[in-house]
Structure formats: C-alpha cells, structure tokens
N, C-alpha and C. Protein backbone atom coordinates (compact mmCIF):
# COMPACT_ATOMS: atom_id res chain seq x y z
N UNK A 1 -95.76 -12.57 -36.56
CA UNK A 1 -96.12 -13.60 -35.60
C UNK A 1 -96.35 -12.96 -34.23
N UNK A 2 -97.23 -13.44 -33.23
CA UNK A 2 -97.51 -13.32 -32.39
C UNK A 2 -97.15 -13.91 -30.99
N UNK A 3 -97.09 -13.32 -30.16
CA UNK A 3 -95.91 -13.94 -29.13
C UNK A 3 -96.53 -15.79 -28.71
N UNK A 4 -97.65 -15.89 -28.83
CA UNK A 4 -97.91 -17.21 -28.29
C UNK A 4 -97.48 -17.89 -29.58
N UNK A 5 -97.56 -17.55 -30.82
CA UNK A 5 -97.13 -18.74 -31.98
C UNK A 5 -95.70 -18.70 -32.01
N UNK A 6 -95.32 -17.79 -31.20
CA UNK A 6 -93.19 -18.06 -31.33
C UNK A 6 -93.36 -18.53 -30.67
N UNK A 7 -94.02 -18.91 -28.99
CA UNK A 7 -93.50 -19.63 -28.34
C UNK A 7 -93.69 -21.48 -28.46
N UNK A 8 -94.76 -21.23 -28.94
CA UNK A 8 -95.13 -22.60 -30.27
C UNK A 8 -94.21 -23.04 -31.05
N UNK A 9 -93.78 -21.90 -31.98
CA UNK A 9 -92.83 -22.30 -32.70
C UNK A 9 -91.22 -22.94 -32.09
N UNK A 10 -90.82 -22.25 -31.21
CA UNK A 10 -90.06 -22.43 -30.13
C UNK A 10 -90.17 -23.69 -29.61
N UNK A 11 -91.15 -24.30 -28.93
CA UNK A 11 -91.32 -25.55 -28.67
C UNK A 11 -91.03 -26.51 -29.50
N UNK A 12 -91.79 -26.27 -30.81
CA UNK A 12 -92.00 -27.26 -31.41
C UNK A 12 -90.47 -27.37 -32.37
N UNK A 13 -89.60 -26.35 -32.30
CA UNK A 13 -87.74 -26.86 -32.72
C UNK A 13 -87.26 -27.39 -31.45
N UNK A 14 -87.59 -27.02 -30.60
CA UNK A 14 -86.96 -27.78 -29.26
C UNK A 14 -87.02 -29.62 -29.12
N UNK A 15 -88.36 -29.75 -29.54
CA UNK A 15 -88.44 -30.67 -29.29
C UNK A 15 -88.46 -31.85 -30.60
N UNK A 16 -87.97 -31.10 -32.23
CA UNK A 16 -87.74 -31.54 -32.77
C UNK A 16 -86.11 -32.10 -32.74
N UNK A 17 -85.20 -30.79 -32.14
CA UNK A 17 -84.23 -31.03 -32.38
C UNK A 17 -83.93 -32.37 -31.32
N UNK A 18 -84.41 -32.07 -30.38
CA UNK A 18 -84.44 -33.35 -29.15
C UNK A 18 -84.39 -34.71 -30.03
N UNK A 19 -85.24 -34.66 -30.86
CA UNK A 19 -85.64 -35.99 -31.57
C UNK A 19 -84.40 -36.11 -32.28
N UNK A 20 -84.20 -35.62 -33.51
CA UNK A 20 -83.00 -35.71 -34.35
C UNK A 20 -81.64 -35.79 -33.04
N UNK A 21 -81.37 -35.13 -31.68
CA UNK A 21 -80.01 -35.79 -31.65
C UNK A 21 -80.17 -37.34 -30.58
N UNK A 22 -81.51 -36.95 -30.63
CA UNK A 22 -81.06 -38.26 -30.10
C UNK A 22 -81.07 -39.90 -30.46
N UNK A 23 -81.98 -39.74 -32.01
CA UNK A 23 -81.68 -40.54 -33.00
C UNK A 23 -80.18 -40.86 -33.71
N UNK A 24 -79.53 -39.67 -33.67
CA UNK A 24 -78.43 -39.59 -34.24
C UNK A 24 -77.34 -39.76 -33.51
N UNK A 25 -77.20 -40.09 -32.15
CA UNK A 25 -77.18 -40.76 -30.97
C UNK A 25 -77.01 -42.64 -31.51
N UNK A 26 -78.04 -42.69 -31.71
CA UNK A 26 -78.42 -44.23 -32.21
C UNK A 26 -77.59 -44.74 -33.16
N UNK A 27 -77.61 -43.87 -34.56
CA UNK A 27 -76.82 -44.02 -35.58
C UNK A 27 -75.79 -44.13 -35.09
N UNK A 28 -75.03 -43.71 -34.48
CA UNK A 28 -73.67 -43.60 -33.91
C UNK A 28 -73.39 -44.90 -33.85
N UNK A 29 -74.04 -45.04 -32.50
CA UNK A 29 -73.81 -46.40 -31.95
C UNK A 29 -73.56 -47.46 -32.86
N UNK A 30 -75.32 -47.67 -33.75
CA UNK A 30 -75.32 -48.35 -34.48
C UNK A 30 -74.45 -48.65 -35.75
N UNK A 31 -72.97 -47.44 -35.78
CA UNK A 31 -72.44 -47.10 -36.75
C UNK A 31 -70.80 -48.34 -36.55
N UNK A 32 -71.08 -47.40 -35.34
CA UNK A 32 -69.77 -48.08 -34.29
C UNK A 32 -70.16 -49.79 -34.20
N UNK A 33 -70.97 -50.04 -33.67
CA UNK A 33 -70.97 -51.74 -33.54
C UNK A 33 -70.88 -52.34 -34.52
N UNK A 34 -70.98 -51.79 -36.13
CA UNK A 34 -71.23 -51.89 -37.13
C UNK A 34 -69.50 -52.25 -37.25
N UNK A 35 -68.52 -51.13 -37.04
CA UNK A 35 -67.26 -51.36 -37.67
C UNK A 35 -66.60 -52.28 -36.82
N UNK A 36 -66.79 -52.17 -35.62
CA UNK A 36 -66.11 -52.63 -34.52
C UNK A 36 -66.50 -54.23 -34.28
N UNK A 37 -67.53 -54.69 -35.14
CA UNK A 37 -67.86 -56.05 -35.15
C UNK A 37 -68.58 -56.37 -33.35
N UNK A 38 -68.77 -55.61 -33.13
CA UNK A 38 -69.20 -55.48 -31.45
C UNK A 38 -70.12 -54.44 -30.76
N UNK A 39 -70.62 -54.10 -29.92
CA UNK A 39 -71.26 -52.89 -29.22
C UNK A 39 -69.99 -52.49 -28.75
N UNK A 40 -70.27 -50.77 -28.97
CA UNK A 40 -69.50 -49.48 -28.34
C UNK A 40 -69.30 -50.32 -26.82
N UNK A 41 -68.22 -49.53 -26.39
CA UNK A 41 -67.57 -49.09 -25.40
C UNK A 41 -68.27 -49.30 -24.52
N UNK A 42 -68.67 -49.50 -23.04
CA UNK A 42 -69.79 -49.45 -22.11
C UNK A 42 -69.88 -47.88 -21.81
N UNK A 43 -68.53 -47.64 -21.71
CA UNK A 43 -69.04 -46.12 -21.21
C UNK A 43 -69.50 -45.24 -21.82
N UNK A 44 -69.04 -45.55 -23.00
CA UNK A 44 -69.99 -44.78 -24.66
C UNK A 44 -71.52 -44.81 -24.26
N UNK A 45 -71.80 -46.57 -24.15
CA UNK A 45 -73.07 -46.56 -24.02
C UNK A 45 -74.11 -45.56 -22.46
N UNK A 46 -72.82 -45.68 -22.10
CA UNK A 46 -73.52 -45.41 -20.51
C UNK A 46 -73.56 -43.19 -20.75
N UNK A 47 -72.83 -42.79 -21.80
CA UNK A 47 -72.67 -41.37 -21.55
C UNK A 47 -73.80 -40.96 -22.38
N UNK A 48 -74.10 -41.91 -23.89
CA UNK A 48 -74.83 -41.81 -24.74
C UNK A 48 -76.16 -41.94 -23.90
N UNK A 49 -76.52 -42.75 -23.13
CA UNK A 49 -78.01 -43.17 -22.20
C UNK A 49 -77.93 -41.96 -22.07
N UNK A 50 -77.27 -41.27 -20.82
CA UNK A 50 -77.22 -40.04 -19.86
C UNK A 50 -77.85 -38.39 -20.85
N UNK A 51 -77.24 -38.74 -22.20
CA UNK A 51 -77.44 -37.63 -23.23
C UNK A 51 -79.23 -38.08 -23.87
N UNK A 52 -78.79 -39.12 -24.07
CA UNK A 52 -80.43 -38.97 -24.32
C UNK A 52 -81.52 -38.75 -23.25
N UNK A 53 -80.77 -38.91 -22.38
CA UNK A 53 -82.29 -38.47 -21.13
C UNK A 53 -82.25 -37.46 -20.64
N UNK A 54 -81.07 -36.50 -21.30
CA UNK A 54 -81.36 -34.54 -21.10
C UNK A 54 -81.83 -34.30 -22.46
N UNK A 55 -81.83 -35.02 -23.50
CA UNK A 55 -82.72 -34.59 -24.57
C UNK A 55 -83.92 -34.63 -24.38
N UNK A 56 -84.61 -35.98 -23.96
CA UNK A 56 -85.64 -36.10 -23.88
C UNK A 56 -86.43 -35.44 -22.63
N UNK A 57 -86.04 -34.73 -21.53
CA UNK A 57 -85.91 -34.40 -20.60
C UNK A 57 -87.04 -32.85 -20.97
N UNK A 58 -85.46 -32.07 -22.03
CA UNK A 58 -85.83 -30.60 -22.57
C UNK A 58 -87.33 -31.34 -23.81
N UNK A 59 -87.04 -31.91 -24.31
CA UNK A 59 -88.24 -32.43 -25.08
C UNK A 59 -89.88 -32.71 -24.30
N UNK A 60 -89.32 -33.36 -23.85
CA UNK A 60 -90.95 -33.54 -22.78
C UNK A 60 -91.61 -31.98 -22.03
N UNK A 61 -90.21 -31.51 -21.64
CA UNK A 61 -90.30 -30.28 -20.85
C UNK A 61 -92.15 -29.57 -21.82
N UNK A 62 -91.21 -29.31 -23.14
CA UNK A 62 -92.26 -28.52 -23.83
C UNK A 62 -93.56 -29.50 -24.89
N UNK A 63 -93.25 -30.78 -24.79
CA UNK A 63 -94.49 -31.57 -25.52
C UNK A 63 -94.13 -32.68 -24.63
N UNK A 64 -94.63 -32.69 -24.05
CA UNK A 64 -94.84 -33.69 -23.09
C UNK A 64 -96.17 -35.08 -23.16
N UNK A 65 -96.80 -34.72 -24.30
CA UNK A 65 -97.31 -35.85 -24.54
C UNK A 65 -97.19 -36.59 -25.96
N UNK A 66 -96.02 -36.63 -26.44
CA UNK A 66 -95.34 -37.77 -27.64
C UNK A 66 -94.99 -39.26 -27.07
N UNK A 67 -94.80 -39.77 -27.70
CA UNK A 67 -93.91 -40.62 -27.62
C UNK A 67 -92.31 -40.99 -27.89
N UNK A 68 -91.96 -40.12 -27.87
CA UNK A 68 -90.38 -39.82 -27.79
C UNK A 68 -89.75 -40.50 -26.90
N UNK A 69 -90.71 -40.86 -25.37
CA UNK A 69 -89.70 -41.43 -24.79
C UNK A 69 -89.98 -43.14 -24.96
N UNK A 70 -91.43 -43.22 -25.23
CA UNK A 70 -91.63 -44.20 -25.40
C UNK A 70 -90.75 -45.35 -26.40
N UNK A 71 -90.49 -44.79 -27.74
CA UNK A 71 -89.53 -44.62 -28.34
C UNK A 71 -87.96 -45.12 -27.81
N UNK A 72 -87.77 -44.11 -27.12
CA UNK A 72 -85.82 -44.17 -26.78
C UNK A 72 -85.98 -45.63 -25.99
N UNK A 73 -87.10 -45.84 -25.35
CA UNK A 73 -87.03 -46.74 -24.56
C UNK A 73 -86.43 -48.29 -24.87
N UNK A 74 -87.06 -48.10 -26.35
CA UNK A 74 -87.29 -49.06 -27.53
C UNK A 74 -85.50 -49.40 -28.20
N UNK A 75 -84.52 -48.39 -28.09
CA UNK A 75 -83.00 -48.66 -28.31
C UNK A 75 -82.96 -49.05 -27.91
N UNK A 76 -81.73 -49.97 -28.57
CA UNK A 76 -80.51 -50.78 -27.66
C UNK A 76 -79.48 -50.17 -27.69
C-alpha cells in the first residue's frame, strides 16, 4: 500500500469506528430505559450527548460529508 491509501484506509476506520461507538452509545441507553422502565439518568444522558459529539467530531474531522451527524441528531 501506498502512503495516500493508508491514509484512506486510516480515515475510513476512524470514522467507522466513530459510527459503531456511537450507536452503541444508543443501545445502551436504549438498553437501560428498557430495564429501568424509564430513561437513564439525566446525567448519563447528558455525558452520553458530550461522547457522541467527540465521536462525531473525530468522524467528520476525516469524512466530513456523511450523514453521521445528521443521524445522531435523529436519537433520543
């Protein structure tokens, strides 16, 4: 491989992994309100927001034209 397709390649786990945690993020939540007969914690919710918007943050950084955030926007 050639240095511009690692850095391709590079991007494109960056901004996969972005996706997966911050779906899995969701699950959580959605796991928790699930047992708890209620929505998480506020501050859960409020630390969980904060984490997804340094995911999506490093995500955009390197593909910056998805819809990823468009997306997160879309959780509750």
């Amino acid at each position: 491989m050639n240095e511009p397709e690692i850095k391709e390649m590079l991007a494109d786990l960056i901004w996969l992994n972005a996706l997966i945690a911050t779906e899995l993020i969701q699950v959580t939540e959605n796991t928790s309100a699930i047992l708890r007969n209620s929505p998480p914690p506020q501050s859960c919710l409020a630390e969980h927001h904060a984490l997804r918007q340094t995911a999506l943050s490093m995500a955009e950084k390197y593909r910056p034209e998805t819809v990823l955030g468009q997306h997160l926007g879309k959780h509750q």
